[in-house]
Protein backbone atom coordinates (compact mmCIF):
# COMPACT_ATOMS: atom_id res chain seq x y z
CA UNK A 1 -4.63 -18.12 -23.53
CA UNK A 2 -1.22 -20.20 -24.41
CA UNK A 3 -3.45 -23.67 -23.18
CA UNK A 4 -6.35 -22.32 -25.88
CA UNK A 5 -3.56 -22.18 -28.53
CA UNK A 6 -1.77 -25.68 -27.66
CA UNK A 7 -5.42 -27.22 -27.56
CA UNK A 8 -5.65 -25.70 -31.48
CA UNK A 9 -2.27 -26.60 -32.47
CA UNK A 10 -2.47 -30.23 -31.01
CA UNK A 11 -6.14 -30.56 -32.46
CA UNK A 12 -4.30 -29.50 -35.80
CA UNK A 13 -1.27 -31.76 -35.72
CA UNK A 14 -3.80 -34.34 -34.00
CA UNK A 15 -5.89 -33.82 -37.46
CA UNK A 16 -3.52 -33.95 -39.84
CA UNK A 17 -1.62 -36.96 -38.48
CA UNK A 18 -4.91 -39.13 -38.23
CA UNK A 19 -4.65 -39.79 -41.76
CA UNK A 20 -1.43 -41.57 -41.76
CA UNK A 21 -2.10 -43.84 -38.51
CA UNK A 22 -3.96 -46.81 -37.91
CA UNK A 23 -7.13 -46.31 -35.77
CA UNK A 24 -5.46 -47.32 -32.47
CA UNK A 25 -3.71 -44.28 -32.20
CA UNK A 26 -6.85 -42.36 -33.50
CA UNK A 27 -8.69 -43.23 -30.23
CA UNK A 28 -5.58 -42.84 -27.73
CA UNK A 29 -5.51 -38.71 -29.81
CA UNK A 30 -9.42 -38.52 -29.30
CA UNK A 31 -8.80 -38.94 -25.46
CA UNK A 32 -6.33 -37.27 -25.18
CA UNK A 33 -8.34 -34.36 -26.95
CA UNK A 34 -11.21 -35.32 -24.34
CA UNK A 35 -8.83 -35.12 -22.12
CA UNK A 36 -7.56 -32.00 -22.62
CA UNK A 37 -11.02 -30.58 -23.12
CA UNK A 38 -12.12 -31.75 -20.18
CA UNK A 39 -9.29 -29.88 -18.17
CA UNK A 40 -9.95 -26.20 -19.86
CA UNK A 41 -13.32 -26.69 -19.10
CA UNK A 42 -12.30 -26.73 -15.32
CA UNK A 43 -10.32 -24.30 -15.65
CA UNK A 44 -12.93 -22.40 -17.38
CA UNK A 45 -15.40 -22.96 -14.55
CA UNK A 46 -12.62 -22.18 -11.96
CA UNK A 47 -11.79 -18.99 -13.84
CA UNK A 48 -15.93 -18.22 -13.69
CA UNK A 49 -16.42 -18.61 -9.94
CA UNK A 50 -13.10 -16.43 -9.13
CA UNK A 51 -14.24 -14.08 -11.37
CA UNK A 52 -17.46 -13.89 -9.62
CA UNK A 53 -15.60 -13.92 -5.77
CA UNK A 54 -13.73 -10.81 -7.42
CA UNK A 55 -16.65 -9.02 -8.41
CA UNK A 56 -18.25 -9.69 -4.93
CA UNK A 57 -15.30 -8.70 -2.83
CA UNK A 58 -15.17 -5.50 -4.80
CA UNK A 59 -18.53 -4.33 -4.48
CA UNK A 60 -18.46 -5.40 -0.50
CA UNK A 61 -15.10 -2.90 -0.50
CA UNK A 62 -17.10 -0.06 -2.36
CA UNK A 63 -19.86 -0.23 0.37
CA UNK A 64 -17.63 -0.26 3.28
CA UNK A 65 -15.74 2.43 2.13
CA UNK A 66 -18.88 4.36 1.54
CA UNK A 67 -19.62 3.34 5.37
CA UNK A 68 -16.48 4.40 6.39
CA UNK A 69 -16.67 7.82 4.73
CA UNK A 70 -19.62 7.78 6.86
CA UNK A 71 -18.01 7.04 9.80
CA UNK A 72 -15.49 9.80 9.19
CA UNK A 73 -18.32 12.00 8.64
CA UNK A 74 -19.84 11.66 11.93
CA UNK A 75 -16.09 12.26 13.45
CA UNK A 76 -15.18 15.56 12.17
CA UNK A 77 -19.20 16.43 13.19
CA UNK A 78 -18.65 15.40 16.14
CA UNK A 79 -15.19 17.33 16.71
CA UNK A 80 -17.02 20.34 15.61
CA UNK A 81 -19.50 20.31 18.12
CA UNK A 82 -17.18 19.50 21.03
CA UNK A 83 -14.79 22.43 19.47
CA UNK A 84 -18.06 24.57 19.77
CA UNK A 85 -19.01 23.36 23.31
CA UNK A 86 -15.79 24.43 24.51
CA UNK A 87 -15.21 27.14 23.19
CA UNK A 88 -18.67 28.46 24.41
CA UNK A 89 -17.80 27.15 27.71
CA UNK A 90 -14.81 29.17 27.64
CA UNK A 91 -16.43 32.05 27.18
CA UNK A 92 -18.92 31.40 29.74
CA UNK A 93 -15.72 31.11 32.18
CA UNK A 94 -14.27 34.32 31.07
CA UNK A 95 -18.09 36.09 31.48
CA UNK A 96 -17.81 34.52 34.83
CA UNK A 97 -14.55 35.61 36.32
CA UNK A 98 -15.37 39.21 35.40
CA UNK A 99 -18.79 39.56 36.42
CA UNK A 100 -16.93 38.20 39.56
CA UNK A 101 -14.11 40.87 39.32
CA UNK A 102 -16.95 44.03 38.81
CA UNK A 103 -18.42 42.38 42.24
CA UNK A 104 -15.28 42.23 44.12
CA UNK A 105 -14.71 46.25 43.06
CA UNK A 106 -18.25 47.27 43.19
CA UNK A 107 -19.87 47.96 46.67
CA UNK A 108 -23.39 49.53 45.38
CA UNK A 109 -25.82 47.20 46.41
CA UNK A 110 -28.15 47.45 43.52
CA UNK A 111 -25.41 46.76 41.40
CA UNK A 112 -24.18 43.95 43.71
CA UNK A 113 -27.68 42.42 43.33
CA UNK A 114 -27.67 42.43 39.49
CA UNK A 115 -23.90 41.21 39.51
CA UNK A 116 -25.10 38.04 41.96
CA UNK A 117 -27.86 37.40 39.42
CA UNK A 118 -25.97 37.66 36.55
CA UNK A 119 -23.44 35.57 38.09
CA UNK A 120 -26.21 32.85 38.84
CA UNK A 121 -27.29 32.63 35.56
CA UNK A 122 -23.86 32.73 34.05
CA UNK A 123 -23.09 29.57 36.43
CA UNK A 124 -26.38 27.71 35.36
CA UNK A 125 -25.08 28.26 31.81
CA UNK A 126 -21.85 27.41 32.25
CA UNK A 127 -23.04 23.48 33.94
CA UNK A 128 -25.25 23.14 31.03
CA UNK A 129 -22.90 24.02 28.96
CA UNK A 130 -20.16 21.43 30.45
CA UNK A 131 -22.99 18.40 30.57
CA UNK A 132 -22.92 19.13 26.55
CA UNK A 133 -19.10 19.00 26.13
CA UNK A 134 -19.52 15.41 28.13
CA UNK A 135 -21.90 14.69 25.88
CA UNK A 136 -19.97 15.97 22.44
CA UNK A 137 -16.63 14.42 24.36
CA UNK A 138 -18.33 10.80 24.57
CA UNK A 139 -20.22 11.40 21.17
CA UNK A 140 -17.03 12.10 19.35
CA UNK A 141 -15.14 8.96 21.44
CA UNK A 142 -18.01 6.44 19.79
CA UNK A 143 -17.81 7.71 16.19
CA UNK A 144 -13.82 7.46 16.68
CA UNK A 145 -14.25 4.00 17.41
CA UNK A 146 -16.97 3.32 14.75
CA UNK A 147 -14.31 4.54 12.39
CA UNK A 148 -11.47 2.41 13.71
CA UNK A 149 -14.30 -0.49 13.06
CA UNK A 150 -14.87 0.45 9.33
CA UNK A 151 -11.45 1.45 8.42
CA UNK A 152 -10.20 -2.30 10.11
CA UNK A 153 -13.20 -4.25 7.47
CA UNK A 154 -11.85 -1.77 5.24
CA UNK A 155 -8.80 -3.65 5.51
CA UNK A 156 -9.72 -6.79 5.75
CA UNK A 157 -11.84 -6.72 2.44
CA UNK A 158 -7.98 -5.42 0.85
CA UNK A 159 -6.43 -8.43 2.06
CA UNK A 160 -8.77 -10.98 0.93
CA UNK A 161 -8.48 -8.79 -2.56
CA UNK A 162 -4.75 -9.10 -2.56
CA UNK A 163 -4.97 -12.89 -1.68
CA UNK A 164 -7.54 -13.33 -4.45
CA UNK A 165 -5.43 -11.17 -6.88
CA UNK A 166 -2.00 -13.55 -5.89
CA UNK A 167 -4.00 -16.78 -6.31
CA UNK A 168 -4.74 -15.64 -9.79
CA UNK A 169 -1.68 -14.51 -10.40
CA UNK A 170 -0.44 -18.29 -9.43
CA UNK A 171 -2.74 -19.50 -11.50
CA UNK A 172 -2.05 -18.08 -14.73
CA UNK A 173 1.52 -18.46 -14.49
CA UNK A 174 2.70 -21.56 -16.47
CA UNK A 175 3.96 -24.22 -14.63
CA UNK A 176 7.17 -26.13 -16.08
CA UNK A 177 5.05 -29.15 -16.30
CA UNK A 178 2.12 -27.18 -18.92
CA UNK A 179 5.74 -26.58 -21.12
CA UNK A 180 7.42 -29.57 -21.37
């Protein structure tokens, strides 16, 4: 903004002093307008394409944050169901150990028979039931990782913002040689 307004006050003062000088001068202010033109221009078209990088960088942030919600998502499902699968498993243990106590005290053998069968099936739950917690345990050790993935581009995306943000920063301060 403080180049627009030395480009309007040096047009002005360029202007007004034109009348009084010969027409040697009037070409050496003309480039020098040119010239000066010429340089906001660039910066105009510099100011364009990191406007544009910004506006790409943010939208890429918004959509990996959305992914990364995702990925968090699929974490805390995933920590349900192992939660669930061992906890069920647990229970399945505890069934276990007493149907095993009642057949350790009981000595009817019609009972003893439908303790050993309940105890078989009880057992045939209870490996099912641990192949699932392997299952939930690796499940829940991918999504982790996916997560460490997104959250790390997550990242990376808010460095290259910062970078961008500095660089503009450095560019619109003034440099001692724009003021003298």
């Amino acid at each position: 903004m403080r180049r627009y307004s030395l480009v309007a006050v040096a047009f002005f003062l360029a202007a007004t002093a034109a009348f009084g000088q010969s027409s040697h001068s009037d070409s050496q202010t003309l480039r020098a307008l040119l010239t000066e033109i010429r340089g906001l221009r660039e910066d105009f078209k510099a100011t364009t394409v990191a406007a544009e990088r910004l506006q790409i960088l943010v939208y890429r942030l918004q959509v990996q944050q959305q992914a990364t919600a995702r990925a968090q998502h699929e974490v805390d499902d995933a920590k349900s169901k192992m939660a669930d699968s061992e906890s069920r498993r647990k229970n399945l243990a505890a069934t276990l150990q007493r149907l095993e106590d009642a057949r350790d005290e009981n000595s009817s053998p019609a009972d003893l028979k439908s303790l050993d069968a309940n105890i078989a099936g009880i057992k045939s739950s209870l490996e099912a039931e641990q192949s699932q917690e392997q299952q939930a345990q690796a499940t829940e050790i991918q999504a982790e990782e996916q997560l460490r993935i997104e959250q790390s581009k997550v990242t990376e995306l808010e460095d290259r913002l910062n970078e961008l943000d500095r660089a503009l920063e450095n560019a619109n301060r003034p440099s001692a040689t724009q003021e003298n």
